[in-house]
C-alpha atoms as a PDB file:
ATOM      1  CA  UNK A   1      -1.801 -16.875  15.674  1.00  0.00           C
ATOM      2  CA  UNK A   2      -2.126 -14.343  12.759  1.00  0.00           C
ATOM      3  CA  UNK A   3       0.416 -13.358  10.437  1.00  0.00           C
ATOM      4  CA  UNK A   4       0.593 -11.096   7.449  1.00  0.00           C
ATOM      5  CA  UNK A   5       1.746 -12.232   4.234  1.00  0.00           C
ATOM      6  CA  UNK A   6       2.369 -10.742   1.021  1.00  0.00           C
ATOM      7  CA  UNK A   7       0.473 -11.906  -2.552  1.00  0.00           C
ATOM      8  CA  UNK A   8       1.590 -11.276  -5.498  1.00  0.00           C
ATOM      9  CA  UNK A   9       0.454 -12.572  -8.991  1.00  0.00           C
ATOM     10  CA  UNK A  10       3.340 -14.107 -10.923  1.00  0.00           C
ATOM     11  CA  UNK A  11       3.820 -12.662 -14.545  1.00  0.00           C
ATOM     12  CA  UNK A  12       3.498 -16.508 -15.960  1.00  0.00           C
ATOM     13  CA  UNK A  13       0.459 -17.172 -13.897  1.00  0.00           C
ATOM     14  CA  UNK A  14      -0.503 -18.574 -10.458  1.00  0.00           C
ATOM     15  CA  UNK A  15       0.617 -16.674  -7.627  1.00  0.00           C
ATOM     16  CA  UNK A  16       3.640 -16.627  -4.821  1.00  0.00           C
ATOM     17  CA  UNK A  17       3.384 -15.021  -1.052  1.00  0.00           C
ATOM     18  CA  UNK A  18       6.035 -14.152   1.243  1.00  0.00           C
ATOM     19  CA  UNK A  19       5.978 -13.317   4.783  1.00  0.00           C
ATOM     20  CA  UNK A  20       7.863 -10.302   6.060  1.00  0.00           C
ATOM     21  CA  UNK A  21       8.196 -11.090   9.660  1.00  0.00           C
ATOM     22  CA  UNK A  22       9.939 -14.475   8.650  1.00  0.00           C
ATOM     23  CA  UNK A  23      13.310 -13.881   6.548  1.00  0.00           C
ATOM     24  CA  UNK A  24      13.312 -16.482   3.693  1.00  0.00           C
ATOM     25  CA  UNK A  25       9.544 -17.682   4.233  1.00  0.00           C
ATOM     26  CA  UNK A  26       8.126 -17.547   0.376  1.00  0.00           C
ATOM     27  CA  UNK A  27       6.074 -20.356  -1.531  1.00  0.00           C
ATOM     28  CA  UNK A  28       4.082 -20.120  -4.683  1.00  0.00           C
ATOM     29  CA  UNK A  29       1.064 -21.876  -6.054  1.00  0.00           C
ATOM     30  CA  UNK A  30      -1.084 -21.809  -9.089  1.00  0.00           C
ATOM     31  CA  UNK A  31      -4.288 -20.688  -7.411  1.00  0.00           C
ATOM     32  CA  UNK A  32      -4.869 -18.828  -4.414  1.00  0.00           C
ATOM     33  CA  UNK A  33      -6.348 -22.066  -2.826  1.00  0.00           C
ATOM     34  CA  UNK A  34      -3.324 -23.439  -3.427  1.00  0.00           C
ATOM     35  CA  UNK A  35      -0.934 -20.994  -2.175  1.00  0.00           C
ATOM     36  CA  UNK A  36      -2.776 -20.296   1.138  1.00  0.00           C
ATOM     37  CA  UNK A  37      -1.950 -24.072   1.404  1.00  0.00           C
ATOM     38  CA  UNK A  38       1.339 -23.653   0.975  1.00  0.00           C
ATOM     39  CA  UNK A  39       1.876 -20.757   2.935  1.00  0.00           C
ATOM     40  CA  UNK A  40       0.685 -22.047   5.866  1.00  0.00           C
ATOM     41  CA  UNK A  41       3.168 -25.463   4.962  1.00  0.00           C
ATOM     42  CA  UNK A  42       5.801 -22.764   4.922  1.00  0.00           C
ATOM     43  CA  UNK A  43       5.496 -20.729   7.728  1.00  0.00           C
ATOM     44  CA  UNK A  44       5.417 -23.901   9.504  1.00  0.00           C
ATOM     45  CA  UNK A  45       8.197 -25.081   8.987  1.00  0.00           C
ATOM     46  CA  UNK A  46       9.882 -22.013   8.694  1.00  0.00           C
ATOM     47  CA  UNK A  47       8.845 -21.794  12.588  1.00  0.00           C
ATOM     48  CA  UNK A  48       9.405 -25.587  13.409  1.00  0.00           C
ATOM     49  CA  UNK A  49      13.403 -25.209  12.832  1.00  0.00           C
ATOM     50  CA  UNK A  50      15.551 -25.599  15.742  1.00  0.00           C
ATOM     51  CA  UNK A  51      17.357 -22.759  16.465  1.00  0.00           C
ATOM     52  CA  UNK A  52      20.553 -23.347  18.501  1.00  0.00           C
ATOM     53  CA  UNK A  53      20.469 -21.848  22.020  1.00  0.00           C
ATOM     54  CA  UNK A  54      23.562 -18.790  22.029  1.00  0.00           C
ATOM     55  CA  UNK A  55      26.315 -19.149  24.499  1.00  0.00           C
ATOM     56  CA  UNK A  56      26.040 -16.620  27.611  1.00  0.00           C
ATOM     57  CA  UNK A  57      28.242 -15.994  30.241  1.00  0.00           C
ATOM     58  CA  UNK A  58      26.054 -14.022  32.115  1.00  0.00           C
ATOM     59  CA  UNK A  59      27.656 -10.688  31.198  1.00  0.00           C
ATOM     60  CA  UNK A  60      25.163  -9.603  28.497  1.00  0.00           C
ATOM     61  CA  UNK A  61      22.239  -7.312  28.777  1.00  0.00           C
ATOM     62  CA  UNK A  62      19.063  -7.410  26.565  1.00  0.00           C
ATOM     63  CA  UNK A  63      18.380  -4.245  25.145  1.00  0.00           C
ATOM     64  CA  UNK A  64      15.088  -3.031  23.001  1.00  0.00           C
ATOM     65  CA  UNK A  65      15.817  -0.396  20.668  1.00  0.00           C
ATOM     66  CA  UNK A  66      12.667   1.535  19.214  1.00  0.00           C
ATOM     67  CA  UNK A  67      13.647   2.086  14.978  1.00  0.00           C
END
């Protein structure tokens, strides 16, 4: 799996990444070794929490909507 993630270079050094296509999923290092390392720690475990399964009644209807 590939996913994108966004680098930027922090104003007191080393570096921090976030990943858009995961709300909340951010991590920082102080070199770019370093921060790929914890990216990937991050998006694992950002991926690796259990989400709990919504209630349906059988009523609902799945919709995609094009933005």
């Amino acid at each position: 799996m590939k996913i994108k993630a966004i680098i930027h270079e922090d104003e007191t050094g080393g570096y921090w990444g976030e990943v858009p296509a995961i709300p909340g999923c951010a991590t920082q290092g102080e070199t770019m070794d370093e921060l790929l390392a914890n990216l990937r720690e991050a998006i694992e475990g950002c991926l690796s929490v259990e989400i709990e399964t919504p209630f349906r009644d059988g009523k609902e209807r799945v919709m995609e909507i094009a933005i």
